[in-house]
N, C-alpha and C. Protein backbone atom coordinates (compact mmCIF):
# COMPACT_ATOMS: atom_id res chain seq x y z
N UNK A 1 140.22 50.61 135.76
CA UNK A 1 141.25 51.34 136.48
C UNK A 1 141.84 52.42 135.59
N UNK A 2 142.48 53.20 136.09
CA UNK A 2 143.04 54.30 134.88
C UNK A 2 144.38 53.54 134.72
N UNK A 3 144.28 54.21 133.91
CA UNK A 3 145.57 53.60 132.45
C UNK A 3 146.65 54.50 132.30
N UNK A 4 146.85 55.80 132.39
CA UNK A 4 147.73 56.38 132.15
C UNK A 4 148.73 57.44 132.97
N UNK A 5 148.79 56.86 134.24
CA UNK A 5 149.66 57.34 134.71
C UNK A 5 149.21 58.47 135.16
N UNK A 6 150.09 58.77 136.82
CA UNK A 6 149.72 60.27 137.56
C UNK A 6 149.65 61.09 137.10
N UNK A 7 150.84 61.71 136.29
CA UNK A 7 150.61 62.92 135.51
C UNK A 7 149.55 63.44 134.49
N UNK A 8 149.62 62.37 133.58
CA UNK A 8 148.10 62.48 132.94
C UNK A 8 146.57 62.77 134.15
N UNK A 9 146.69 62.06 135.38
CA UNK A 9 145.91 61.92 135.94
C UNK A 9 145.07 63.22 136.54
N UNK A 10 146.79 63.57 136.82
CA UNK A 10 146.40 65.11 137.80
C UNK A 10 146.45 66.06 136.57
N UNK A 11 147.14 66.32 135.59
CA UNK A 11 146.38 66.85 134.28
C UNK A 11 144.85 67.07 134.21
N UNK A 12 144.27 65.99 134.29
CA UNK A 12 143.05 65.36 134.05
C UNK A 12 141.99 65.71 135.20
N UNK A 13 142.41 65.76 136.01
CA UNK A 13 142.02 66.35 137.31
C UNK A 13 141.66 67.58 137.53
N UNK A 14 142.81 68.35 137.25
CA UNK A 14 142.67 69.85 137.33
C UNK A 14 141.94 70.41 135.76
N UNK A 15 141.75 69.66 134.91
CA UNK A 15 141.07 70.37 133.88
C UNK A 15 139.70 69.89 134.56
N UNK A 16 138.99 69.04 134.99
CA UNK A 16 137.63 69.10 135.61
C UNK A 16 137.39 69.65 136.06
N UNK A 17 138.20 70.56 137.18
CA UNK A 17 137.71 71.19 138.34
C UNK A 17 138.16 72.68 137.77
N UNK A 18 138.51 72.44 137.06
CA UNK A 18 139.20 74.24 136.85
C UNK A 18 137.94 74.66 135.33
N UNK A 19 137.23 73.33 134.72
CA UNK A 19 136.24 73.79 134.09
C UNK A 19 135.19 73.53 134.40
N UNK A 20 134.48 72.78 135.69
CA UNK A 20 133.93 72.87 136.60
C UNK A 20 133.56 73.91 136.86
N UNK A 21 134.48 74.81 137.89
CA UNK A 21 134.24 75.29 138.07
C UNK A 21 134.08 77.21 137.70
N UNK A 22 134.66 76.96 136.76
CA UNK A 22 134.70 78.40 135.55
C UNK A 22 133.38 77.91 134.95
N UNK A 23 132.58 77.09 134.85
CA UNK A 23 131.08 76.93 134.34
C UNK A 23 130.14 77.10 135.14
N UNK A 24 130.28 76.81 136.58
CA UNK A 24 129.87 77.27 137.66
C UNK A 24 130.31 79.29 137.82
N UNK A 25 131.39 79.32 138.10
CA UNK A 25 131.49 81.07 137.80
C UNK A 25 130.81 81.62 136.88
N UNK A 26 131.00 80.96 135.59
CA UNK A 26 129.99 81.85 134.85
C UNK A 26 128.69 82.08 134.34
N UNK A 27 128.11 80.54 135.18
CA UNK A 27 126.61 81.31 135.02
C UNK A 27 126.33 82.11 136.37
N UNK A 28 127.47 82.41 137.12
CA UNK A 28 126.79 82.75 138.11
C UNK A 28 127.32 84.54 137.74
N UNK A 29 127.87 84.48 137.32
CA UNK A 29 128.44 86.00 136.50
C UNK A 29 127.61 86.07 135.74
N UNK A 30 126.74 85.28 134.68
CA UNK A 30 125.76 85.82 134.16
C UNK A 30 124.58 86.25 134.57
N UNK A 31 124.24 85.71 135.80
CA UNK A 31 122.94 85.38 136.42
C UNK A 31 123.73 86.91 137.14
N UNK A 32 124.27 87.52 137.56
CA UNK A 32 124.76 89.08 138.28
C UNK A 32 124.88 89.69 137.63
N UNK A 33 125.53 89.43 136.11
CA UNK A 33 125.03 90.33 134.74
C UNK A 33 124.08 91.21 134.48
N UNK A 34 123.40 90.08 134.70
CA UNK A 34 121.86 90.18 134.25
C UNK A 34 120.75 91.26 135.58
N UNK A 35 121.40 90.73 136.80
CA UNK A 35 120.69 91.62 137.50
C UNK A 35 121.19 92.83 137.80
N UNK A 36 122.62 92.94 137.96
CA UNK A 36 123.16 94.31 137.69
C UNK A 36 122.55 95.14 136.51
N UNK A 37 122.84 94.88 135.18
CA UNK A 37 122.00 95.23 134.14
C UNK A 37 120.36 95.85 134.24
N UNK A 38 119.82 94.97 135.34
CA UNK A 38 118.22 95.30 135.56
C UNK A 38 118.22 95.99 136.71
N UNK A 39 119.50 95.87 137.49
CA UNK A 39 118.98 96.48 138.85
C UNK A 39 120.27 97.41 139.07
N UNK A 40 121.10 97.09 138.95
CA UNK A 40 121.99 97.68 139.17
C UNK A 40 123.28 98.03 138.24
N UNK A 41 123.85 99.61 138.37
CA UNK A 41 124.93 99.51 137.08
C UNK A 41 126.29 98.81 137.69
N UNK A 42 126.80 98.33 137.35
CA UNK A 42 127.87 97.63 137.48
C UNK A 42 128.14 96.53 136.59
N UNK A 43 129.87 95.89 136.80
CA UNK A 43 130.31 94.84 136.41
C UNK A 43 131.41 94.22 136.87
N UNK A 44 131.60 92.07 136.55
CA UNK A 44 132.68 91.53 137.20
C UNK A 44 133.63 90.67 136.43
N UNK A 45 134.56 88.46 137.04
CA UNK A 45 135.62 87.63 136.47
C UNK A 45 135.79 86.20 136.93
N UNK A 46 135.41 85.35 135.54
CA UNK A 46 134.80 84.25 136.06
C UNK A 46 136.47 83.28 136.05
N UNK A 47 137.02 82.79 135.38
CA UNK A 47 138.05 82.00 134.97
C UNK A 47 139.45 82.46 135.84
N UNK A 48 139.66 83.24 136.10
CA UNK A 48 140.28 83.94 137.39
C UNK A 48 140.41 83.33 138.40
N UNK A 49 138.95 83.33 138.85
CA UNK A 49 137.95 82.66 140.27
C UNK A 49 138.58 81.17 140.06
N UNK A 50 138.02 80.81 139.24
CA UNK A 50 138.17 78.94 139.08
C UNK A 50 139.62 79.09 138.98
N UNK A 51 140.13 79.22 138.16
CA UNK A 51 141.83 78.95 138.38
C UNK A 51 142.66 78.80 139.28
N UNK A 52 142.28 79.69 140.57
CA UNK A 52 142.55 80.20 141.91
C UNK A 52 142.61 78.97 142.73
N UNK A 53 141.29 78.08 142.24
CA UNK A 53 141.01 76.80 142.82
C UNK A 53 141.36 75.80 142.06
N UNK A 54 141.84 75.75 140.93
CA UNK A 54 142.11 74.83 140.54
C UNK A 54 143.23 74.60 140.39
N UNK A 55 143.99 75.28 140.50
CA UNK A 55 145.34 75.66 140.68
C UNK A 55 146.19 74.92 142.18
N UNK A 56 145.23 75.61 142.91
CA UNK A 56 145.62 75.00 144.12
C UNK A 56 146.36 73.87 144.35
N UNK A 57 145.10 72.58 144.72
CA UNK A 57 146.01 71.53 144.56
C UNK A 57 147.19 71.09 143.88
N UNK A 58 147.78 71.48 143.25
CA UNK A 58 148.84 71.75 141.97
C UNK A 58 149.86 72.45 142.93
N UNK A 59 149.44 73.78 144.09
CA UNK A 59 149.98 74.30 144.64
C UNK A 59 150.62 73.74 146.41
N UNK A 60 149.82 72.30 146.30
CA UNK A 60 149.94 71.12 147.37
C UNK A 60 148.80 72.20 148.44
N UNK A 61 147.47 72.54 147.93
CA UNK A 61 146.66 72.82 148.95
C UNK A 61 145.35 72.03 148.69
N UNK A 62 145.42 70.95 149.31
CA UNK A 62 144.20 70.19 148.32
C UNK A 62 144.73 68.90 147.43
N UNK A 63 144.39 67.98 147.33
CA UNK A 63 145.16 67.29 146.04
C UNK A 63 143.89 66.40 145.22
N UNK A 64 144.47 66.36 143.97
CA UNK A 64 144.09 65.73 142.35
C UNK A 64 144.53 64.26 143.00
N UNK A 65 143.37 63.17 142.15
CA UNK A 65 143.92 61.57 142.23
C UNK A 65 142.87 60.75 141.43
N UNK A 66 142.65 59.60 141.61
CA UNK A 66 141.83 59.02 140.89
C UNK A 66 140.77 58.99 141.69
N UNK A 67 139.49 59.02 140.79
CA UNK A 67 138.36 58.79 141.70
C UNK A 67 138.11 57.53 142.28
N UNK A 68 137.07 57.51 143.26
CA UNK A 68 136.64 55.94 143.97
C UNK A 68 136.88 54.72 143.63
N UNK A 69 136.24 54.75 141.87
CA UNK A 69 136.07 53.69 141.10
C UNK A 69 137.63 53.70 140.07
N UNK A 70 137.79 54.59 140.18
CA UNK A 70 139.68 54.49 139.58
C UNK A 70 139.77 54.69 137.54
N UNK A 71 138.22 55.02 137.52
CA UNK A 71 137.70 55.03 135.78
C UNK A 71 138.14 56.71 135.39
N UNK A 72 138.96 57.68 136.59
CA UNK A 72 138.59 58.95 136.13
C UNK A 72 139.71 60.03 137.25
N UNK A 73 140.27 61.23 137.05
CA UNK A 73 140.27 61.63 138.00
C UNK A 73 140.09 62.86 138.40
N UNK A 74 140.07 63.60 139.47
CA UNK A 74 139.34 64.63 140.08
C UNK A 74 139.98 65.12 141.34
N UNK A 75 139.41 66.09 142.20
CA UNK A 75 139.98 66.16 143.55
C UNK A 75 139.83 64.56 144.55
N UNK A 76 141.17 64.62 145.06
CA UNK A 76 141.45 63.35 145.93
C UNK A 76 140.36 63.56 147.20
N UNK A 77 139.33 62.97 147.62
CA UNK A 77 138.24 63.43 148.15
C UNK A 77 138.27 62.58 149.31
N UNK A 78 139.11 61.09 149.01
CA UNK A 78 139.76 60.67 150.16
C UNK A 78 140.82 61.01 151.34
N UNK A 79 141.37 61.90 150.41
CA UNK A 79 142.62 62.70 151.58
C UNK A 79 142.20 63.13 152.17
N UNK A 80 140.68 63.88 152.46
CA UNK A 80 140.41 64.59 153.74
C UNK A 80 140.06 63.95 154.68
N UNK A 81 140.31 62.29 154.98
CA UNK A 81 140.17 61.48 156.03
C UNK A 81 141.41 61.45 156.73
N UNK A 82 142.76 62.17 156.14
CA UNK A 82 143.92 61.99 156.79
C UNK A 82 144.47 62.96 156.69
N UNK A 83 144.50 64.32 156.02
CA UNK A 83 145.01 65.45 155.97
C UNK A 83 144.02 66.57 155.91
N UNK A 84 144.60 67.46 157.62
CA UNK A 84 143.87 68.60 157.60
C UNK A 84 143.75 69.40 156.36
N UNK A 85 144.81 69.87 155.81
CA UNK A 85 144.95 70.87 154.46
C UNK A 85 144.15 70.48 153.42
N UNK A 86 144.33 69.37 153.06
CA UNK A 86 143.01 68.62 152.38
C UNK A 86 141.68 69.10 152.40
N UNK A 87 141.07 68.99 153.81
CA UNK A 87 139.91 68.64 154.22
C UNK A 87 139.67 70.44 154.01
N UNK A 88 141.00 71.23 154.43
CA UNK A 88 140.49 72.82 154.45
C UNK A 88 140.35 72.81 152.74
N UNK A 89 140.87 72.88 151.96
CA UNK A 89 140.75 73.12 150.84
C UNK A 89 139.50 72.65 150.00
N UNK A 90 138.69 71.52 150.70
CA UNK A 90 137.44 70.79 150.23
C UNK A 90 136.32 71.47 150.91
N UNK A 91 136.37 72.80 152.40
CA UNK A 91 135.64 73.04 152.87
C UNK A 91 135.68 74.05 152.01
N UNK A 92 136.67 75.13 151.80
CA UNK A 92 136.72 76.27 151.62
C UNK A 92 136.26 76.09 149.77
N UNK A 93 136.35 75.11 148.98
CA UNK A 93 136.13 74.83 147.74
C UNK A 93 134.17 74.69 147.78
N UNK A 94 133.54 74.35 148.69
CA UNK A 94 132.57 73.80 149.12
C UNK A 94 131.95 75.67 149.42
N UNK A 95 132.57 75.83 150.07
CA UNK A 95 131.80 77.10 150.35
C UNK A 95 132.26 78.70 149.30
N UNK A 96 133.28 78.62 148.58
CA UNK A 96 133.58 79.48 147.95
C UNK A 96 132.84 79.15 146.24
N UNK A 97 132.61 77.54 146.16
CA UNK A 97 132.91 77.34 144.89
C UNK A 97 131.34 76.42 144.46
N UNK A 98 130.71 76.81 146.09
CA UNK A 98 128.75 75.92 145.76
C UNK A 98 127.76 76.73 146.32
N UNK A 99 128.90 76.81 147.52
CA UNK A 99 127.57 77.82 148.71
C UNK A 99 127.20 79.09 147.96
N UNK A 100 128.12 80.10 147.86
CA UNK A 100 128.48 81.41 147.53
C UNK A 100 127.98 81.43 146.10
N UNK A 101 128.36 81.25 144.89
CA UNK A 101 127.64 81.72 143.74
C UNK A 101 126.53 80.60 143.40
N UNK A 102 125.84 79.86 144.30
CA UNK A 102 124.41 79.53 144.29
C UNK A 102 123.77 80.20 144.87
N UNK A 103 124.02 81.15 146.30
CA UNK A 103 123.88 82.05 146.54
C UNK A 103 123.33 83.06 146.29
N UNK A 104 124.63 83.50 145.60
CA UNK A 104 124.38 85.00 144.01
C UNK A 104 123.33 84.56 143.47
N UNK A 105 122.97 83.53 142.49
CA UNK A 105 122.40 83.42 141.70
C UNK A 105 120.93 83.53 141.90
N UNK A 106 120.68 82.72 143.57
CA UNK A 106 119.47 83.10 144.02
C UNK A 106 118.88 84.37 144.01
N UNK A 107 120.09 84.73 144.88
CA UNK A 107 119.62 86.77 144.99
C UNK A 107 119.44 87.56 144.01
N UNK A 108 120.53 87.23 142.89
CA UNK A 108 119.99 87.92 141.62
C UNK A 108 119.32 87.32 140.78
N UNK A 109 118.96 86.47 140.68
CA UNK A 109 117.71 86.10 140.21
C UNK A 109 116.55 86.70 140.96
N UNK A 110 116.70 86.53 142.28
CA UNK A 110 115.42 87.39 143.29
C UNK A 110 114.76 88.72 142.85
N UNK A 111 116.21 88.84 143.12
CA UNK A 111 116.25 90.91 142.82
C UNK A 111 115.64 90.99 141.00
N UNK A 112 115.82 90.21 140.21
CA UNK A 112 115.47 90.37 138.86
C UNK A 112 113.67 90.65 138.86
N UNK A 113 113.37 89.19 139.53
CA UNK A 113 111.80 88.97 139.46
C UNK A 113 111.29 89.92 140.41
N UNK A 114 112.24 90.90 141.43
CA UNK A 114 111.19 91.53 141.94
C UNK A 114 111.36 93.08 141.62
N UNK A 115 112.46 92.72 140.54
CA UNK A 115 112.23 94.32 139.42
C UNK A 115 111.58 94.34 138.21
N UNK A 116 111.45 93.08 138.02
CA UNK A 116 110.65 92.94 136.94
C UNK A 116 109.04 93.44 137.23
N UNK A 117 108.58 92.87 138.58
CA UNK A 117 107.28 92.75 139.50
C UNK A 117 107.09 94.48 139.63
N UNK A 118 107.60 94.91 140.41
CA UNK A 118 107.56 96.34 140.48
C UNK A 118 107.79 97.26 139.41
N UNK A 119 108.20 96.89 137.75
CA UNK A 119 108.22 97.85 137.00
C UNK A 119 106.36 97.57 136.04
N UNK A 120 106.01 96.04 136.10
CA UNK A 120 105.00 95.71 135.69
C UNK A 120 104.30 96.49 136.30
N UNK A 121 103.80 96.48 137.76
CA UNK A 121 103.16 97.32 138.86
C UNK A 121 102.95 98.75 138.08
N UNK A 122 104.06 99.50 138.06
CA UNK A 122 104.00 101.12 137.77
C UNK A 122 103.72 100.72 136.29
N UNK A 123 103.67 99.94 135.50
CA UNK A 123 103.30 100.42 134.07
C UNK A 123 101.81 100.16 134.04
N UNK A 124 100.99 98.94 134.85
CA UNK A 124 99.86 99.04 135.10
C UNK A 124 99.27 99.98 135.58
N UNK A 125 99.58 101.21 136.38
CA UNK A 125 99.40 101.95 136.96
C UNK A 125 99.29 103.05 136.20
N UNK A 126 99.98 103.30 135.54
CA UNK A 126 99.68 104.53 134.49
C UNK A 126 99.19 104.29 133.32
């Protein structure tokens, strides 16, 4: 069971998810780096992003608790069986914070291998 009390808990909570997901932002900022760099000029902000969300629950949109087994804690993943706001904050975390820069990463990764493909092409060519 955890041992030290809510505050520690939700402490403990929001540093998972807020480095969670800033590790998630930034390979996905690297992985757009990288194809901006090859494909396109531009540039972007990873820890920003995650904070935004990790913050949240903290902000009562979403909430921090112990997990299942009670060894750890994380977003309360049970509250979205009884609170709408909950359940929005686990959709919108779900799609802002898995869908979307797995996403990116596909595409620019895509766009990489098929600039890579087409510059091989023209150097064979001449």
């Amino acid at each position: 069971r955890w041992l030290y009390g809510k505050h520690i808990c939700l402490f403990y909570a929001f540093c998972g998810v807020l480095f969670g997901i800033s590790s998630l932002s930034t390979l996905t900022l690297l992985s757009t780096v990288c194809c901006l760099k090859i494909c396109f000029p531009a540039y972007a902000c990873a820890w920003t992003y995650a904070a935004i969300f990790a913050c949240s629950p903290l902000a009562h949109w979403g909430k921090y608790g112990e997990e299942p087994y009670g060894t750890a804690c994380c977003i309360d993943w049970r509250s979205t069986n009884v609170d709408v706001v909950s359940m929005s904050y686990i959709v919108v975390l779900f799609v802002f914070c898995f869908i979307l820069p797995c996403g990116v990463i596909v595409t620019s990764y895509s766009l990489i291998l098929v600039t890579v493909k087409e510059s091989r092409r023209a150097v064979e060519q001449h």
